[in-house]
C-alpha atoms as a PDB file:
ATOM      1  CA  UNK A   1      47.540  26.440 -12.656  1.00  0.00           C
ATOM      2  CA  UNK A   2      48.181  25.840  -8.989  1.00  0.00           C
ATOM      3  CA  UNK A   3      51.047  27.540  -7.070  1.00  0.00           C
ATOM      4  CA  UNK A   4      53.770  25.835  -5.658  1.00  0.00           C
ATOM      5  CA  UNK A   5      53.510  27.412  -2.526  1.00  0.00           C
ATOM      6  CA  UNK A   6      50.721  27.854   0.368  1.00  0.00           C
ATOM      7  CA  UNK A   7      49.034  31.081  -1.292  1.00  0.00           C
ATOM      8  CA  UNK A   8      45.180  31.553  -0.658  1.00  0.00           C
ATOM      9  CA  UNK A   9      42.937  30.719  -3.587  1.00  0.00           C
ATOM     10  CA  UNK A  10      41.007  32.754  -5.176  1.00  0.00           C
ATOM     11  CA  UNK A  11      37.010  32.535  -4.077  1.00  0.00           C
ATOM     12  CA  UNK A  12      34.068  32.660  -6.717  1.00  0.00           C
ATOM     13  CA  UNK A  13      30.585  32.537  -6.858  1.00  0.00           C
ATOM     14  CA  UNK A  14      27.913  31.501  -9.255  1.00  0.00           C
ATOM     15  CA  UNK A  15      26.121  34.843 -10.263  1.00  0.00           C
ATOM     16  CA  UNK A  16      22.324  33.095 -10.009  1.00  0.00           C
ATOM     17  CA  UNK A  17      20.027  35.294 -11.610  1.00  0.00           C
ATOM     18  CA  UNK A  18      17.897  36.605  -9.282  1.00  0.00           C
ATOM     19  CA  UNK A  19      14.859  37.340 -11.355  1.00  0.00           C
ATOM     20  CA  UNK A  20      14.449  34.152 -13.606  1.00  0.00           C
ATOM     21  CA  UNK A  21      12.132  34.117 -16.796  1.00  0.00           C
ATOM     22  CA  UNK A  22       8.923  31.973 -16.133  1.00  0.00           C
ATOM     23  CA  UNK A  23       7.643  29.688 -18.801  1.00  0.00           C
ATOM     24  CA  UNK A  24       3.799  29.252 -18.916  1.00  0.00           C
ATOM     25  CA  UNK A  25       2.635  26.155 -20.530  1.00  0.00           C
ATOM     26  CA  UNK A  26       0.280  27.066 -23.628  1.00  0.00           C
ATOM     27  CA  UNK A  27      -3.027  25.534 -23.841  1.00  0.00           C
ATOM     28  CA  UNK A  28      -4.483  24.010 -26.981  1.00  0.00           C
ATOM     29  CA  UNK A  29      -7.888  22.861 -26.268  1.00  0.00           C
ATOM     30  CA  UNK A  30     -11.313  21.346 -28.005  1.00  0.00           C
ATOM     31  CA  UNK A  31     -14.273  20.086 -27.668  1.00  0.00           C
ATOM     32  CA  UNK A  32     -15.069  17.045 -29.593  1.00  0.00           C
ATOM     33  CA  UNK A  33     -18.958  16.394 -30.097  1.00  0.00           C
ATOM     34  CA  UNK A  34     -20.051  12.866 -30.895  1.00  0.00           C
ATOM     35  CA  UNK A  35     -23.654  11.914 -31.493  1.00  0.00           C
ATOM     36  CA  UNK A  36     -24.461   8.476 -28.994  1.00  0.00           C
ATOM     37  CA  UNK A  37     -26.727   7.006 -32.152  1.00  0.00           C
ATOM     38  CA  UNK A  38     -23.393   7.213 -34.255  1.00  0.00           C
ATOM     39  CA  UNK A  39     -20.746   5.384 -31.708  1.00  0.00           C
ATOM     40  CA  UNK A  40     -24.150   3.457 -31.408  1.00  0.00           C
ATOM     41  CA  UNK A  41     -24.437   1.795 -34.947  1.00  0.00           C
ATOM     42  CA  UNK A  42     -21.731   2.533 -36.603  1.00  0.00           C
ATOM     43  CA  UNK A  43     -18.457   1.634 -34.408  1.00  0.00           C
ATOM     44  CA  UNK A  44     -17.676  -1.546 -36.434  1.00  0.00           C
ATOM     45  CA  UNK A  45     -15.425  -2.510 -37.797  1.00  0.00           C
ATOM     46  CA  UNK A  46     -13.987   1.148 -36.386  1.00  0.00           C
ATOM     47  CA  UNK A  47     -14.476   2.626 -33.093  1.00  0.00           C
ATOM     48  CA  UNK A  48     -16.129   5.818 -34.135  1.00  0.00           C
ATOM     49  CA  UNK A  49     -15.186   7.526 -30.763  1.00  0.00           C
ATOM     50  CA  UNK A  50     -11.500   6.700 -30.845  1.00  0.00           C
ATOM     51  CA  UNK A  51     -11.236   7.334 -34.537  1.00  0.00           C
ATOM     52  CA  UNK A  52     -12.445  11.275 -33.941  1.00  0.00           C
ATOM     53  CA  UNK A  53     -10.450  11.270 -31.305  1.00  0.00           C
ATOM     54  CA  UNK A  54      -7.346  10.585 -33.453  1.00  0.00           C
ATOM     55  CA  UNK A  55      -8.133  12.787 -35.465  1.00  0.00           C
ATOM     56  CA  UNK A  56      -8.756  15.977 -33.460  1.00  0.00           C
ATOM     57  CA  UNK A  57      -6.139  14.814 -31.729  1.00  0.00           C
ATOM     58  CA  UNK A  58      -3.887  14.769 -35.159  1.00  0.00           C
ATOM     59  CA  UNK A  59      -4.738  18.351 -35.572  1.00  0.00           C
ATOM     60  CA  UNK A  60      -3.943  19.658 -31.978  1.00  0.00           C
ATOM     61  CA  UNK A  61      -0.579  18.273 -32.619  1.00  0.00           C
ATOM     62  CA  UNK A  62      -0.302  20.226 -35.933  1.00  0.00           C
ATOM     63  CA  UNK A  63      -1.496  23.190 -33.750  1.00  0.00           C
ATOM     64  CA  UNK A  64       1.439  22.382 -31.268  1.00  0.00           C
ATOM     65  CA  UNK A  65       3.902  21.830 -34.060  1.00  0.00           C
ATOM     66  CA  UNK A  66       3.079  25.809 -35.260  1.00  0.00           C
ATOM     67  CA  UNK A  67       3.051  27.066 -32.108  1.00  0.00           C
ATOM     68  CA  UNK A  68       6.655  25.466 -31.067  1.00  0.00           C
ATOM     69  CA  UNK A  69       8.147  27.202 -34.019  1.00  0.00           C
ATOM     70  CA  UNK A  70       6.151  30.605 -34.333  1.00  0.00           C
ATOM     71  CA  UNK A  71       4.651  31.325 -30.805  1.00  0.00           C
ATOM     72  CA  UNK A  72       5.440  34.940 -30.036  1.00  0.00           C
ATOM     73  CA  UNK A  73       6.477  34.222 -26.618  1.00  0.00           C
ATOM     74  CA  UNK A  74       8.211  30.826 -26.793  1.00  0.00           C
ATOM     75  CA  UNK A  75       8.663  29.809 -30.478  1.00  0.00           C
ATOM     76  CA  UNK A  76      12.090  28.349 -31.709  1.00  0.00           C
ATOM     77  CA  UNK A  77      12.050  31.430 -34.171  1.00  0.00           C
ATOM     78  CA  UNK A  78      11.711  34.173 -31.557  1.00  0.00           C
ATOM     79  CA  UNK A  79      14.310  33.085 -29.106  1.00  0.00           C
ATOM     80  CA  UNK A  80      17.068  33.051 -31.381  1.00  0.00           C
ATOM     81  CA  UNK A  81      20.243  35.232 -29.981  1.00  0.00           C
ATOM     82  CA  UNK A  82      21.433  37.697 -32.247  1.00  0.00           C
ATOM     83  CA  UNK A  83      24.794  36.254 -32.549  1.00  0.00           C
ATOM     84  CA  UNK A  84      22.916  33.097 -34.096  1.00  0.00           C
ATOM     85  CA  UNK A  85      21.134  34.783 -36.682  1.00  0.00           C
ATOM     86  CA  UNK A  86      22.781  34.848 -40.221  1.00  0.00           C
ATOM     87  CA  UNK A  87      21.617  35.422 -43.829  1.00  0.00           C
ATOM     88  CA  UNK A  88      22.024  33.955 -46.882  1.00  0.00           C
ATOM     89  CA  UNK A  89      25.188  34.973 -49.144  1.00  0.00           C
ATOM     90  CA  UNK A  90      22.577  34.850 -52.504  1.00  0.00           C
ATOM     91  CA  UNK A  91      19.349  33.961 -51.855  1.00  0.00           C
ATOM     92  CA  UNK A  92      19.325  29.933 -52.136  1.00  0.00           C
ATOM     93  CA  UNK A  93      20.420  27.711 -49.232  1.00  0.00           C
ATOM     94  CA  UNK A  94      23.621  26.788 -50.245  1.00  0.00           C
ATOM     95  CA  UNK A  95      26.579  24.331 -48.529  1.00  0.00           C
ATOM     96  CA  UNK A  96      28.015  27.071 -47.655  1.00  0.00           C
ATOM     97  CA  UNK A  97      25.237  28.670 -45.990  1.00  0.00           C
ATOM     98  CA  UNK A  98      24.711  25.564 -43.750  1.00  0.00           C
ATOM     99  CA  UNK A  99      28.675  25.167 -42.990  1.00  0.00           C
ATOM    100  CA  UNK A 100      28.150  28.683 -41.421  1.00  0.00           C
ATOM    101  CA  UNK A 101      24.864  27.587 -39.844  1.00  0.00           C
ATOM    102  CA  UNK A 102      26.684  24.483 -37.902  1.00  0.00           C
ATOM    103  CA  UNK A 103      29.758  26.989 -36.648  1.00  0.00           C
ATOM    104  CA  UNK A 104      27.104  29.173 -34.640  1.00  0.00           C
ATOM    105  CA  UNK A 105      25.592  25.696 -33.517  1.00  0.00           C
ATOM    106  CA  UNK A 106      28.953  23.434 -33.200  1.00  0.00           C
ATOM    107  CA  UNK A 107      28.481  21.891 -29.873  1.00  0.00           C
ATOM    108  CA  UNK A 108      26.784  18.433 -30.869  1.00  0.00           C
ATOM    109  CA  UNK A 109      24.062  19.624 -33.355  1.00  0.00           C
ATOM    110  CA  UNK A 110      20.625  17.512 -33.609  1.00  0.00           C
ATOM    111  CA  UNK A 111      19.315  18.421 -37.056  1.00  0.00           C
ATOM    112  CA  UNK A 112      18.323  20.959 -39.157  1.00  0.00           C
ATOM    113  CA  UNK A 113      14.502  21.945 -39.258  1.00  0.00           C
ATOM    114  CA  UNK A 114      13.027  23.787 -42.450  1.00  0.00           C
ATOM    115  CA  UNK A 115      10.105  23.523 -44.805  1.00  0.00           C
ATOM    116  CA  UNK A 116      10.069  21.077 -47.593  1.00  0.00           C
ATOM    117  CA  UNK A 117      10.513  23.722 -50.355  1.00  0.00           C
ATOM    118  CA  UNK A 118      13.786  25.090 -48.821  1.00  0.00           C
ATOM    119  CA  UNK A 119      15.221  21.646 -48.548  1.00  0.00           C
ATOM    120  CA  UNK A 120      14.314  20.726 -52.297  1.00  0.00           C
ATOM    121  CA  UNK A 121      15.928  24.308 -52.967  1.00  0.00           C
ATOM    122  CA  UNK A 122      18.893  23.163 -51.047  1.00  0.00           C
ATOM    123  CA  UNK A 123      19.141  19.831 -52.749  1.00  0.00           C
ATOM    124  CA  UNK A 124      19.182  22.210 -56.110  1.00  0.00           C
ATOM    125  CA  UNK A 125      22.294  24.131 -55.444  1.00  0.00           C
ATOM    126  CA  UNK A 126      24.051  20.861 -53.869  1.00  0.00           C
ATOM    127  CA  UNK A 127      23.373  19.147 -57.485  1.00  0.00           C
ATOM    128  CA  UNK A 128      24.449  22.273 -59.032  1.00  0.00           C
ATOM    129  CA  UNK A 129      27.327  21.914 -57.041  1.00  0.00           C
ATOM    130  CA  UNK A 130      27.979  18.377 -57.390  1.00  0.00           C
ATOM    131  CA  UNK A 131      27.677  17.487 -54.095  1.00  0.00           C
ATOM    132  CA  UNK A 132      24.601  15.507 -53.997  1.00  0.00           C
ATOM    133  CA  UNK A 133      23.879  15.475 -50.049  1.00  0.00           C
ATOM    134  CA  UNK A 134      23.490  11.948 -48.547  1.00  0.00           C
ATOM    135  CA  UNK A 135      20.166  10.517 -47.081  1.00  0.00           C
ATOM    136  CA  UNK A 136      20.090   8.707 -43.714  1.00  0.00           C
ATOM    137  CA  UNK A 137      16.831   6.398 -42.795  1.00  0.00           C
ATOM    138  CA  UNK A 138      14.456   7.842 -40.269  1.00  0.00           C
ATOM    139  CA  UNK A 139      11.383   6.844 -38.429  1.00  0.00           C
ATOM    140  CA  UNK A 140      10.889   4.672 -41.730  1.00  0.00           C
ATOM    141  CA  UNK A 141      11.535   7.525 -44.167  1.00  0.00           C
ATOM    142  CA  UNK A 142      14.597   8.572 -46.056  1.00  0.00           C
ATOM    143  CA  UNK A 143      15.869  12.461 -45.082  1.00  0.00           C
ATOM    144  CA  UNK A 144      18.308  14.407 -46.269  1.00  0.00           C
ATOM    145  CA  UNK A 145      21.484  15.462 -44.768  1.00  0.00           C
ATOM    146  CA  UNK A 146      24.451  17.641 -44.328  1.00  0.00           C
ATOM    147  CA  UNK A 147      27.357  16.711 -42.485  1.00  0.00           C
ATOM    148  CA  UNK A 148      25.833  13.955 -40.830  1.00  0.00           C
ATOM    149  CA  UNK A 149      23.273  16.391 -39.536  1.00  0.00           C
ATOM    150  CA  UNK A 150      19.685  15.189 -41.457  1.00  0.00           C
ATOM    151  CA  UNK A 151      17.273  18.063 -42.808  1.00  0.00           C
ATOM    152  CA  UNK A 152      13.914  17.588 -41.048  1.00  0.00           C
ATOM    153  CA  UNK A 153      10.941  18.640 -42.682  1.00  0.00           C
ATOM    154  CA  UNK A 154       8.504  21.474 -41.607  1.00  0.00           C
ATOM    155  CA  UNK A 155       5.432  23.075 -43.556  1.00  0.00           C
ATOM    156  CA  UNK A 156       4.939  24.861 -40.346  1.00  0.00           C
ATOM    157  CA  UNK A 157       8.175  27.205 -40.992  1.00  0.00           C
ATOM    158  CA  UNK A 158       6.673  29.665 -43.020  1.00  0.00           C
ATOM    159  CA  UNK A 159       7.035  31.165 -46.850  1.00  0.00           C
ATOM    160  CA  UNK A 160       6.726  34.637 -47.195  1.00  0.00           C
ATOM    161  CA  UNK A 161       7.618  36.800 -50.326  1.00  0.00           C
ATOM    162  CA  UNK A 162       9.458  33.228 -51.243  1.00  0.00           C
ATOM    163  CA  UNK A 163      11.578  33.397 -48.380  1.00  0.00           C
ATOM    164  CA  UNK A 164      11.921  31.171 -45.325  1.00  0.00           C
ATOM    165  CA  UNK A 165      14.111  30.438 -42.433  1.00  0.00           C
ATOM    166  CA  UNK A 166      16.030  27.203 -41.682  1.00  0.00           C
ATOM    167  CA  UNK A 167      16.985  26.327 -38.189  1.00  0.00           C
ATOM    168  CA  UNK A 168      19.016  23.913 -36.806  1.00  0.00           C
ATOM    169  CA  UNK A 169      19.058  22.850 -32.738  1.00  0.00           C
ATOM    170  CA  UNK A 170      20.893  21.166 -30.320  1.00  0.00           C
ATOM    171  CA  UNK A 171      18.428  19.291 -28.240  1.00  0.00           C
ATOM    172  CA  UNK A 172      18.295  17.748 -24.178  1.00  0.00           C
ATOM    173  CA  UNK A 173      18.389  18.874 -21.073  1.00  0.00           C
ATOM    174  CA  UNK A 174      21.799  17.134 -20.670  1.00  0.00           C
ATOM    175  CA  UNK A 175      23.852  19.078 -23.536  1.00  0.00           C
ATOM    176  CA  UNK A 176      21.980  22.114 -22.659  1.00  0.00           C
ATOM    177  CA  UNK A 177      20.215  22.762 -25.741  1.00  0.00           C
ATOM    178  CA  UNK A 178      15.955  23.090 -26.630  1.00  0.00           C
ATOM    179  CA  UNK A 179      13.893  21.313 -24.460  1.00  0.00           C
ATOM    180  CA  UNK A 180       9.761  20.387 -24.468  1.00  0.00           C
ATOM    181  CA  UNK A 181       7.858  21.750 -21.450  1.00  0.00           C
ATOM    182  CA  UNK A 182       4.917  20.025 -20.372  1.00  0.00           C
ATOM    183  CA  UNK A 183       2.606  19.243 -17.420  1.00  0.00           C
ATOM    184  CA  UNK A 184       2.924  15.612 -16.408  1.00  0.00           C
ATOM    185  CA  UNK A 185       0.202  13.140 -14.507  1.00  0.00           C
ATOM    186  CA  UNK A 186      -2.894  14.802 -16.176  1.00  0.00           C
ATOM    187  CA  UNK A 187      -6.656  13.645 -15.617  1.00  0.00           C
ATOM    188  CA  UNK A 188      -7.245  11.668 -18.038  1.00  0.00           C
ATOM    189  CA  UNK A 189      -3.437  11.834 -19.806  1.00  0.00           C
ATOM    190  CA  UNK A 190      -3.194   9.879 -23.440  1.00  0.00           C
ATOM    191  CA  UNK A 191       0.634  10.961 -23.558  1.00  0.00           C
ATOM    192  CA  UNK A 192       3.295  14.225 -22.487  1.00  0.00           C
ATOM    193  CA  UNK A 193       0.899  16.879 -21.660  1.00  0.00           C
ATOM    194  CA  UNK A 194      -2.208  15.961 -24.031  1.00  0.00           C
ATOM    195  CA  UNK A 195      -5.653  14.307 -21.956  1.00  0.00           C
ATOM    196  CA  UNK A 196      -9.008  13.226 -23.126  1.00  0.00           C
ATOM    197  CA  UNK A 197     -11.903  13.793 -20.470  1.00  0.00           C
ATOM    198  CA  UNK A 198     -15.152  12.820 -20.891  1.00  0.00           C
ATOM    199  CA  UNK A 199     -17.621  16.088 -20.392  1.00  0.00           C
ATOM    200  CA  UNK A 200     -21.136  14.166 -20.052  1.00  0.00           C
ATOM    201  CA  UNK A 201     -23.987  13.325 -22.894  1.00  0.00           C
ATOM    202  CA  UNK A 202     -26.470  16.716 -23.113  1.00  0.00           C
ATOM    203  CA  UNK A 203     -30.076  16.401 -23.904  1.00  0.00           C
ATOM    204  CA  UNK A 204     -30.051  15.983 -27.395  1.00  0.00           C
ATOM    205  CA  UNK A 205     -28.012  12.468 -26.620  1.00  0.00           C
ATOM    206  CA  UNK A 206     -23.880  14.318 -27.830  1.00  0.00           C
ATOM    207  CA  UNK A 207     -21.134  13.205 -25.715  1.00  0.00           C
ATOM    208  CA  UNK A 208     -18.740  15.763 -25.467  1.00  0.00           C
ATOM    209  CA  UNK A 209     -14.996  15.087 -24.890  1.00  0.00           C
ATOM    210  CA  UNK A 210     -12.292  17.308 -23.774  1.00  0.00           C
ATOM    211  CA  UNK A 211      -8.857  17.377 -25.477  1.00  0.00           C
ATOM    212  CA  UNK A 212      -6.287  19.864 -23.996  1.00  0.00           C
ATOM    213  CA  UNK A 213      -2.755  20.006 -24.543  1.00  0.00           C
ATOM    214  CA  UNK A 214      -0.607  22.019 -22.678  1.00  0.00           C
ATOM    215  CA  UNK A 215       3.041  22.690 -23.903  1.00  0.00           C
ATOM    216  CA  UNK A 216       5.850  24.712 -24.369  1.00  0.00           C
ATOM    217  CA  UNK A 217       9.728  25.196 -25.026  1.00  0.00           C
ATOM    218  CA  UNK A 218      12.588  26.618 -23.547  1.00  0.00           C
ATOM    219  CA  UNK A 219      16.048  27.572 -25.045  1.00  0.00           C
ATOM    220  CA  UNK A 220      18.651  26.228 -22.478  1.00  0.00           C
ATOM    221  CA  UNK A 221      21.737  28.495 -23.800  1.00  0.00           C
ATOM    222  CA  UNK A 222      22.075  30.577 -26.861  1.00  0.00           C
ATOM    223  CA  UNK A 223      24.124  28.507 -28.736  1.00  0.00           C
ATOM    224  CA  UNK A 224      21.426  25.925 -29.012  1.00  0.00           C
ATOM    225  CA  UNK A 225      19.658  27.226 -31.730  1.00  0.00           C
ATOM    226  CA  UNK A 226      20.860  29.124 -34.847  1.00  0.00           C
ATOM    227  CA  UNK A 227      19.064  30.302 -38.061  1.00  0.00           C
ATOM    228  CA  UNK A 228      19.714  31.070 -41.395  1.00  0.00           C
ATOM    229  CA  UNK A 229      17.219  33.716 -42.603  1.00  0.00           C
ATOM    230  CA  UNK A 230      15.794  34.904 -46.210  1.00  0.00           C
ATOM    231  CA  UNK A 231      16.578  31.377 -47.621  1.00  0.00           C
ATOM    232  CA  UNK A 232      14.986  31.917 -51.390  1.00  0.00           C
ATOM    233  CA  UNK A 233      12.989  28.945 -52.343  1.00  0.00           C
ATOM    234  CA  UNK A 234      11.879  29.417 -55.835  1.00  0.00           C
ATOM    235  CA  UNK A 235      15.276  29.791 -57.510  1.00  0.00           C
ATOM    236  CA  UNK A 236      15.548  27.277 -60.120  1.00  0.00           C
ATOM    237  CA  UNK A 237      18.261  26.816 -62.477  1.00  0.00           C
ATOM    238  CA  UNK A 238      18.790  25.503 -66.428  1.00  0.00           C
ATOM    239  CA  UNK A 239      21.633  23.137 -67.567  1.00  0.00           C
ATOM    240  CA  UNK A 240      22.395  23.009 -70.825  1.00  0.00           C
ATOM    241  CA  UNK A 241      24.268  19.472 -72.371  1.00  0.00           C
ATOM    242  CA  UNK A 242      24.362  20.077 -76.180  1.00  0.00           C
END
């Protein structure tokens, strides 16, 4: 509070950090081969060049999806503060295991990210509980949640010894939580960071196309991502009504 006399004030600084950690974009890349006799004769009624395109393009993305969660360097699940790391109380993902999640991520939450087999093994100890968790509607589909917070799906969040971790993120630049790096106004850009470039037809009449895709992720504060670890997905239980 401010004096009620002509004191000096006190003087601060902002204690920059002088050394900075770089983020290098990751490069996913391919070469997609198309013979010219195919695109020829047989791009009705589908566009055989666009159509492999999609698709190669379908599995960079999967690529990208693994390497945002696992990458070594910049992956969600490597750049998780100590302090935001928890483990389960028995094994299962319980309520209670997420209500401690959200108090290490509190400051406006996005969702929760975990494979499909840990959210069915949530959904199990909620109905055990009686708390069957509500759904909210999604990019067409219907998702789980908990406290308002919906449970994403993720195949790329792997199972090991029938364990697996569930994450959940605040996300944007403007609450200072996970953001996407990427490279923008590429040669040949289809969308954020992924371009198709035409290489040239060889000898034996193949087109070649490039596909890169260059991304990566940084963690704005610690408090933007949390995880709960050893979540036990092949727990199952028996109820009895006689």
């Amino acid at each position: 509070c401010s004096a009620r006399d002509e004191r000096v004030l006190p003087q601060t600084f902002v204690d920059y950090d002088e050394n900075p950690r770089e983020y290098m974009l990751s490069a996913v890349n391919t070469v997609v081969d198309i013979h010219t006799r195919v695109s020829d004769l047989y791009s009705t009624p589908h566009n055989q060049i666009a159509e492999q395109l999609r698709l190669s393009i379908e599995a960079i993305k999967e690529r990208q999806e693994s390497e945002l969660i696992n990458n070594r360097e910049y992956g969600l699940l490597n750049n998780v503060a100590p302090a935001q790391r928890i483990t389960t109380r028995n094994g299962p993902p319980t309520p209670d295991d997420l209500d401690e999640l959200i108090s290490r991520v509190w400051k406006q939450p996005a969702f929760f990210l975990a494979h499909p087999l840990a959210i069915a093994a949530f959904g199990r100890e909620c109905t055990r509980r009686g708390v069957p968790p509500p759904t909210v509607s999604m990019f067409g589909s219907q998702f789980l949640t908990w406290r308002g917070l919906p449970l994403v799906p993720s195949d790329k969040l792997r199972i090991e010894n029938g364990k697996t971790n569930i994450l959940l993120l605040r996300t944007g630049q403007a609450r200072q939580g996970v953001v996407g790096l990427y490279q923008p106004n590429l040669p040949g850009e289809q969308s954020l960071g992924l371009s198709v470039r035409f290489m040239g037809i060889n000898p034996k009449a193949i087109a070649s196309y490039l596909v890169s895709l260059y991304c990566s992720l940084a963690v704005l504060t610690d408090d933007a991502v949390g995880v709960l670890e050893g979540v036990e997905v092949d727990k199952f239980h028996v109820y009895n009504y006689g």
